[in-house]
Protein backbone atom coordinates (compact mmCIF):
# COMPACT_ATOMS: atom_id res chain seq x y z
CA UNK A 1 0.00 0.00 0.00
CA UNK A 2 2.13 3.42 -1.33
CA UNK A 3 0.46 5.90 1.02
CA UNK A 4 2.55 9.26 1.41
CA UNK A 5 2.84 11.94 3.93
CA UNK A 6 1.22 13.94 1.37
CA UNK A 7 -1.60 11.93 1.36
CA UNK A 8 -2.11 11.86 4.67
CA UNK A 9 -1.74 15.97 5.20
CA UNK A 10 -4.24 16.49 2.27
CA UNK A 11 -6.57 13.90 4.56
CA UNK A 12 -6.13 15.49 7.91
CA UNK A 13 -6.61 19.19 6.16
CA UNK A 14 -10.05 18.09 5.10
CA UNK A 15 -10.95 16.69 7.86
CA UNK A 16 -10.41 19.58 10.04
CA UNK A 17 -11.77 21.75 7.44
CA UNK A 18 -14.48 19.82 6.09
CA UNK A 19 -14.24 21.93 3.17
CA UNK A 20 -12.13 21.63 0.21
CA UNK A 21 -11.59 25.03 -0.78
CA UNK A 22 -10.32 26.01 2.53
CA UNK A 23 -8.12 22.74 3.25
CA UNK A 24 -6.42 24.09 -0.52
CA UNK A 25 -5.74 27.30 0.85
CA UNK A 26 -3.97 26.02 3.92
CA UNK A 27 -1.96 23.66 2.44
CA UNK A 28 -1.22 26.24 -0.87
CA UNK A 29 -2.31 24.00 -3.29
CA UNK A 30 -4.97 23.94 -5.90
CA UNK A 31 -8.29 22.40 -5.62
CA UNK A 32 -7.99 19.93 -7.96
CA UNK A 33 -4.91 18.80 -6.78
CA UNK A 34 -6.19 18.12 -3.14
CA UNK A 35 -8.87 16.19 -4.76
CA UNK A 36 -6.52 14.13 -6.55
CA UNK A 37 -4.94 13.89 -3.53
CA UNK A 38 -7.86 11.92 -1.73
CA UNK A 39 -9.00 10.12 -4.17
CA UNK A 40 -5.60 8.77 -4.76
CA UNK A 41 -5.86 7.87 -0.85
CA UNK A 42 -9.03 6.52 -1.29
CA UNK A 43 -8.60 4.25 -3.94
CA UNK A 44 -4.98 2.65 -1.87
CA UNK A 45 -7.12 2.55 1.25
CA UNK A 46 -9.58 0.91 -1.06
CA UNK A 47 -12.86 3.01 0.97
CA UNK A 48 -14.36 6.39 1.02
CA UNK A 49 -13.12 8.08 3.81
CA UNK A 50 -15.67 11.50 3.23
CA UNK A 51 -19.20 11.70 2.28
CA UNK A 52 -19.56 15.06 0.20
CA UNK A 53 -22.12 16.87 -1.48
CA UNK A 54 -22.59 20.18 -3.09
CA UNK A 55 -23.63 21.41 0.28
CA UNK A 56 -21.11 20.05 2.79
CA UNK A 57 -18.48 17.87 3.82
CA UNK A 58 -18.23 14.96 6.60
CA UNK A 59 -16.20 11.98 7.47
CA UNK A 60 -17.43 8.81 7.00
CA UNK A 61 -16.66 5.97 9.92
CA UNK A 62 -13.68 5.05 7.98
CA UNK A 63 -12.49 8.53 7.82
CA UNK A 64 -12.81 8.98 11.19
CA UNK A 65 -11.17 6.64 11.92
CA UNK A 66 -8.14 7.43 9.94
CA UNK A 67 -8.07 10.82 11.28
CA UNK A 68 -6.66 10.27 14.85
CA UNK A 69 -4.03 7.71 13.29
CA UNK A 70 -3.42 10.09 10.82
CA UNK A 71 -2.90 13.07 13.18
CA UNK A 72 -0.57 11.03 15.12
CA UNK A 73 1.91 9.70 12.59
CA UNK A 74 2.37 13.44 10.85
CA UNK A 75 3.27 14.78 14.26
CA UNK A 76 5.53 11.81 14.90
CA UNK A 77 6.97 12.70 11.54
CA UNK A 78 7.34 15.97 12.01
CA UNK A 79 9.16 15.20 15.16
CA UNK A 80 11.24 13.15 13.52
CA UNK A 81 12.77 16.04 11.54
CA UNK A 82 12.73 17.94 13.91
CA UNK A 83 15.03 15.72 16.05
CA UNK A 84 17.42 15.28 12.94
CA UNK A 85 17.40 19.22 12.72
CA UNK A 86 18.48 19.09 16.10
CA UNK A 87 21.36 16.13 15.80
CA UNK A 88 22.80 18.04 12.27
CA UNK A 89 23.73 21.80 14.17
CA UNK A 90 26.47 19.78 15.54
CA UNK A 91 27.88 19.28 12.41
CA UNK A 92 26.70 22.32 10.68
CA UNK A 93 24.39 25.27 11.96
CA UNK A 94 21.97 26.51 9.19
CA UNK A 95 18.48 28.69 9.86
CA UNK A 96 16.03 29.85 6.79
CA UNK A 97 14.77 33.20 7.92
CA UNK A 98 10.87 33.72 6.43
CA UNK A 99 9.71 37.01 4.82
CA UNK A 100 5.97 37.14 4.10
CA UNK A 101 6.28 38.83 1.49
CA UNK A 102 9.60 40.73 -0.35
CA UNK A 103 9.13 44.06 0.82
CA UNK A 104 10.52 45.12 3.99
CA UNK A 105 12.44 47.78 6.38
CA UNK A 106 16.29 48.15 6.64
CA UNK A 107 16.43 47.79 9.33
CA UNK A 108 15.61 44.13 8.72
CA UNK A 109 18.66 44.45 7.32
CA UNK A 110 20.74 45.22 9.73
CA UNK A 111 19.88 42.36 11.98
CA UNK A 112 20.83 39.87 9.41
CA UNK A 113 24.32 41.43 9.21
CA UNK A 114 24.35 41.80 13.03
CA UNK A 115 23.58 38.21 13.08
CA UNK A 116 26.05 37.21 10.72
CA UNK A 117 28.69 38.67 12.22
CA UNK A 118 27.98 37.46 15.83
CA UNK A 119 27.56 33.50 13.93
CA UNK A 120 29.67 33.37 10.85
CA UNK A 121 29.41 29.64 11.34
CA UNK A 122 25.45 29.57 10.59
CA UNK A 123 24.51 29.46 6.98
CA UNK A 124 21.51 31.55 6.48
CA UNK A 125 19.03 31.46 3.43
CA UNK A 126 16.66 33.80 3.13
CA UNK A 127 12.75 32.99 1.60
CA UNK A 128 10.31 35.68 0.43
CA UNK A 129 6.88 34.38 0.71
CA UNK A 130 3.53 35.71 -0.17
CA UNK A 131 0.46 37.81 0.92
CA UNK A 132 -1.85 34.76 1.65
CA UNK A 133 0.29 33.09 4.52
CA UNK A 134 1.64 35.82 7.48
CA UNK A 135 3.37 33.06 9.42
CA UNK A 136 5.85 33.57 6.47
CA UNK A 137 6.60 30.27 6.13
CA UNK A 138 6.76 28.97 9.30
CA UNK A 139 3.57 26.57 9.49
CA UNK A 140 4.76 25.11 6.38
CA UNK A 141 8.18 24.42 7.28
CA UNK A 142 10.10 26.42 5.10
CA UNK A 143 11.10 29.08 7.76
CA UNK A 144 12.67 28.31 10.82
CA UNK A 145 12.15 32.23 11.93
CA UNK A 146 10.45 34.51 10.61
CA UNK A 147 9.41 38.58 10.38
CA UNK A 148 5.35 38.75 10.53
CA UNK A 149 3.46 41.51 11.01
CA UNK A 150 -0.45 42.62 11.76
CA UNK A 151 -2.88 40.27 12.87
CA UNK A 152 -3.45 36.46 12.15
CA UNK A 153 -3.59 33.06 13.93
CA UNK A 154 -0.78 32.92 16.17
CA UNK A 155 -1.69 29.37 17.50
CA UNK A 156 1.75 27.08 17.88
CA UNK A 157 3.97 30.37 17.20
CA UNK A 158 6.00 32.32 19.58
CA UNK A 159 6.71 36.30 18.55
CA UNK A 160 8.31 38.76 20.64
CA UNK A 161 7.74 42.25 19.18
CA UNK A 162 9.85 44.91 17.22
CA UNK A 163 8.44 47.92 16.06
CA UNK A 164 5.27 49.38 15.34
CA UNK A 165 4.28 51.86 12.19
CA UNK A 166 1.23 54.01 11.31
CA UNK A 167 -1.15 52.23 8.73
CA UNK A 168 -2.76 54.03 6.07
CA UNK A 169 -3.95 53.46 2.10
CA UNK A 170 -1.89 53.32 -0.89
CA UNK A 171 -3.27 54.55 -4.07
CA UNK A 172 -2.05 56.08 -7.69
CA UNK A 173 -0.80 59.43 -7.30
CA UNK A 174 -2.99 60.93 -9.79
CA UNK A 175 -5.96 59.17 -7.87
CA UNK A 176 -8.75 61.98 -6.81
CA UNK A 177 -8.06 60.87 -2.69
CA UNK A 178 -4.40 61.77 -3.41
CA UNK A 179 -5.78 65.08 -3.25
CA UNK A 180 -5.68 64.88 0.32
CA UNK A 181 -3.37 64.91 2.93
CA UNK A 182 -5.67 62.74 4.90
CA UNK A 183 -8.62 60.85 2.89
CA UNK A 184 -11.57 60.54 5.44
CA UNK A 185 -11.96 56.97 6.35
CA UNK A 186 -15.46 56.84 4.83
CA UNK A 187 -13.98 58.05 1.52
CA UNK A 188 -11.89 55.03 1.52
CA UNK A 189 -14.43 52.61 2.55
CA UNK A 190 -16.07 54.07 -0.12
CA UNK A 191 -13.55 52.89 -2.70
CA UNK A 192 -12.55 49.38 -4.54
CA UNK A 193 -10.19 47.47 -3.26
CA UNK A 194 -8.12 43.72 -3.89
CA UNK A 195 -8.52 40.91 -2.06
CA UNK A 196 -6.05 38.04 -1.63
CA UNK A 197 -6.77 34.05 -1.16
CA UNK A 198 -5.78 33.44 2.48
CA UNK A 199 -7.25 30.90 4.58
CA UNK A 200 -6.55 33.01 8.01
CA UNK A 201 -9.93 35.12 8.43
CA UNK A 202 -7.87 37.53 11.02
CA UNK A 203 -5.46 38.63 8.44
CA UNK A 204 -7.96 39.03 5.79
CA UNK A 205 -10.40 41.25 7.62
CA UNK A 206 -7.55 42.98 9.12
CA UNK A 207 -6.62 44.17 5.43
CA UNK A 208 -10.08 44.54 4.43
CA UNK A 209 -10.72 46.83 7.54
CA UNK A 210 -13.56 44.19 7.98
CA UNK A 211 -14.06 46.02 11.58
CA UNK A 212 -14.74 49.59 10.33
CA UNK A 213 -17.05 48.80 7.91
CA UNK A 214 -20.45 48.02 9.79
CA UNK A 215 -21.09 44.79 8.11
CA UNK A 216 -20.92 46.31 4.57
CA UNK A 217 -18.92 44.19 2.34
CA UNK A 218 -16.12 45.79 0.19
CA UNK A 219 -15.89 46.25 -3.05
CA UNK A 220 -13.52 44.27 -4.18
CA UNK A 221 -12.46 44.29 -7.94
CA UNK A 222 -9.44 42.15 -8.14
CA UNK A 223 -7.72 39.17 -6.49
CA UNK A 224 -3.75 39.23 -6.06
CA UNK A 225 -1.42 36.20 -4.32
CA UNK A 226 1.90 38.14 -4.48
CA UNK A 227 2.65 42.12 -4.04
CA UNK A 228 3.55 42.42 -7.45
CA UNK A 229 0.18 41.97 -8.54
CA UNK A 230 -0.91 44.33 -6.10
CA UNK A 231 1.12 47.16 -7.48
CA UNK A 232 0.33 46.93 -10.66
CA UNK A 233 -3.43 46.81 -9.81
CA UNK A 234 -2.74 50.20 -8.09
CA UNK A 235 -0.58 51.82 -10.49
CA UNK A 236 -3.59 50.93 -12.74
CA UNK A 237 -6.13 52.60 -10.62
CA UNK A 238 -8.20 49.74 -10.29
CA UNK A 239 -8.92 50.48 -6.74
CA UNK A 240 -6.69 51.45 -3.49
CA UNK A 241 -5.67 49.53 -0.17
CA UNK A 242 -4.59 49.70 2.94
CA UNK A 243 -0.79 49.19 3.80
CA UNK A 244 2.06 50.86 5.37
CA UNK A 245 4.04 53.69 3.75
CA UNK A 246 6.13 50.79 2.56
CA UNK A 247 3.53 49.33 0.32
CA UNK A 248 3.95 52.73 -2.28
CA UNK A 249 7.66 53.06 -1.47
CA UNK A 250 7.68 49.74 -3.52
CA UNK A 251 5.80 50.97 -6.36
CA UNK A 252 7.82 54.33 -6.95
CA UNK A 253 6.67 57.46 -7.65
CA UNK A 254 3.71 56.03 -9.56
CA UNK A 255 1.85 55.73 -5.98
CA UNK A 256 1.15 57.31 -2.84
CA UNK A 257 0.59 56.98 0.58
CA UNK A 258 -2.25 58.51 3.23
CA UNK A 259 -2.44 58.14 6.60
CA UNK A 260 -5.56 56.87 8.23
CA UNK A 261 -5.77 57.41 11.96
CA UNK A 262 -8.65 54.89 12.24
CA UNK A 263 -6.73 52.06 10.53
CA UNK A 264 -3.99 51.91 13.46
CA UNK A 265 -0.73 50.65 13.83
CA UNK A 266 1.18 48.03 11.83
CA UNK A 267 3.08 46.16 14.49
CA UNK A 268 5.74 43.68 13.47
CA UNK A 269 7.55 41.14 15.44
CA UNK A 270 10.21 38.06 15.49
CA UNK A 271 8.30 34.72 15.28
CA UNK A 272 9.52 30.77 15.35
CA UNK A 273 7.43 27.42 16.11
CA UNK A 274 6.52 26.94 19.46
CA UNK A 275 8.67 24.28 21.28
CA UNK A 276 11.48 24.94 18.61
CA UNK A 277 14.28 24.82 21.35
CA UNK A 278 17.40 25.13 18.58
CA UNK A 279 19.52 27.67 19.82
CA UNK A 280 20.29 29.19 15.90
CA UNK A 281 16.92 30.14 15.89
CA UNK A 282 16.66 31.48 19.78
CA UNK A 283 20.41 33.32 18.77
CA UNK A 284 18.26 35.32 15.49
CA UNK A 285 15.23 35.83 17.92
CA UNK A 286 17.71 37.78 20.20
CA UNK A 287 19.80 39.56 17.74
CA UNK A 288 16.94 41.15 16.11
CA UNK A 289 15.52 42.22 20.05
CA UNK A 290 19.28 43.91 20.40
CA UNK A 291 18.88 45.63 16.73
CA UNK A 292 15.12 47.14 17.34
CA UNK A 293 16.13 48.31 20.89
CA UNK A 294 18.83 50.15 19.68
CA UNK A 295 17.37 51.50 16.82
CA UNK A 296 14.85 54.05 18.26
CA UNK A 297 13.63 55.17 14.50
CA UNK A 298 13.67 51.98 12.17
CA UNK A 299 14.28 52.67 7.96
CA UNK A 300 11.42 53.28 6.66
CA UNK A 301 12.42 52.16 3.29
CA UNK A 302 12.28 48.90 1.97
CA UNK A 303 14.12 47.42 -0.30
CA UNK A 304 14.08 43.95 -1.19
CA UNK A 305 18.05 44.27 -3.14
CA UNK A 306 19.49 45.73 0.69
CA UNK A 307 18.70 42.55 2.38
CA UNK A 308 20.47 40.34 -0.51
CA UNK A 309 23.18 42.75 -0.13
CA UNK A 310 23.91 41.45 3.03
CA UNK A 311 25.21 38.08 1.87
CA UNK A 312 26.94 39.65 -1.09
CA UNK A 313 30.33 39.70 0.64
């Protein structure tokens, strides 16, 4: 019977889901590939393990079965690597430090040269994710720490925090709000906007300013995964968003940025996995404590070329 981790993720996803399109979105795959995925499991199996209609999803007695078993053997998996991560920094030290996405302040910067210099032994590789996961990469593995920011399901993360900046909206510079130094917030309410495929409702609706709209809906004209796309649908006029002054540093003098006092503060912090005792990644946590504390006013601008620089040595 060839039954794969895979398998068994795409399983355990859907069962705590009990709907496909969400399970996709946490695990970042399409759709139809998740349904492959079960099926595949299915037929090796050789029963149905969910009953589904065009209404809902739930587990059959098989399934349910399979989920605690299931559950079990991808923690004792993950476990497994995680012990292996552990026996390999004797031989070599090497962290993966997570970006949500590739647009940040240089101050990030400095803490991975700060780092580097206090560990030259530690090989560091950087990832740049996207908009739809903020644990930037750490629930999926590919981070061992990470820089997050705003709001979103925190559960089996720690984060110790850094910095906080004013939050406002981006638009096109020759967009009528431009106009003014402060748009109202009901102007901007008022106004399309993008929305992005995330499976964490707390990060969505903090980006949608679900709170401040009094149950009215936006109105959403576009759907973007990474930044880029986001840009460009604002440099096109399509609609505006919220964001940090960051968010039009990155798209040049084509766009602009307006403070709204309602929208708050963008607070960023440190994060790793909860339980992740390896001292590389407790060593980063602490370095980029020392760097914030000591830098009272943090860059503002990012710059996705100064944190390669870095490593360009």
């Amino acid at each position: 019977m060839d039954i794969e981790l895979r398998h068994l993720r795409a399983f355990v996803a859907v069962a705590e889901e009990l709907n496909f399109t969400r399970a996709a979105a946490r695990l970042s795959i399409a759709q139809q590939g998740l349904s492959a995925q079960i099926r595949q499991l299915e037929e090796r199996i050789g029963t149905r393990l969910f009953d589904r209609d065009t209404r809902r999803v739930t587990l059959t007695e098989a399934g349910s079965a399979l989920y605690q078993q299931a559950r079990a053997l991808l923690e004792d998996a993950e476990a497994a690597v995680d012990a292996a991560r552990t026996a390999g920094l004797v031989a070599t030290r090497s962290l993966t430090v997570g970006f949500v996405v590739a647009i940040e302040h240089g101050s990030f910067a400095h803490v991975l040269t700060e780092y580097s210099r206090r560990f030259p032994e530690t090989r560091v590789m950087i990832r740049f994710g996207d908009a739809t996961d903020p644990s930037g990469g750490l629930r999926s593995g590919q981070a061992d720490v990470a820089f997050v920011y705003g709001p979103f399901d925190r559960t089996g993360l720690e984060t110790r925090p850094l910095f906080a900046e004013p939050m406002g909206v981006v638009m096109a510079t020759d967009h009528p709000l431009a106009m003014a130094d402060e748009p109202s917030l009901e102007q901007i309410l008022a106004e399309p906007t993008f929305d992005f495929a995330t499976a964490d409702s707390a990060w969505r609706d903090f980006w949608m300013a679900t709170a401040l709209r009094s149950g009215r809906p936006p109105r959403i004209v576009a759907q973007f995964h990474a930044l880029d796309g986001l840009v460009e649908a604002l440099r096109a006029k399509l609609g505006i968003h919220t964001g940090s002054r960051a968010l039009a540093e990155m798209g040049g003098p084509a766009l602009v940025w307006r403070p709204i006092a309602e929208l708050g503060v963008l607070e960023h912090a440190v994060a790793w996995r909860t339980g992740d005792a390896r001292q590389a990644v407790r060593d980063f946590a602490a370095v980029a404590l020392d760097v914030f504390s000591a830098d009272s006013a943090p860059d503002p601008a990012p710059s996705k070329s100064t944190v390669w620089n870095v490593f360009r040595r």
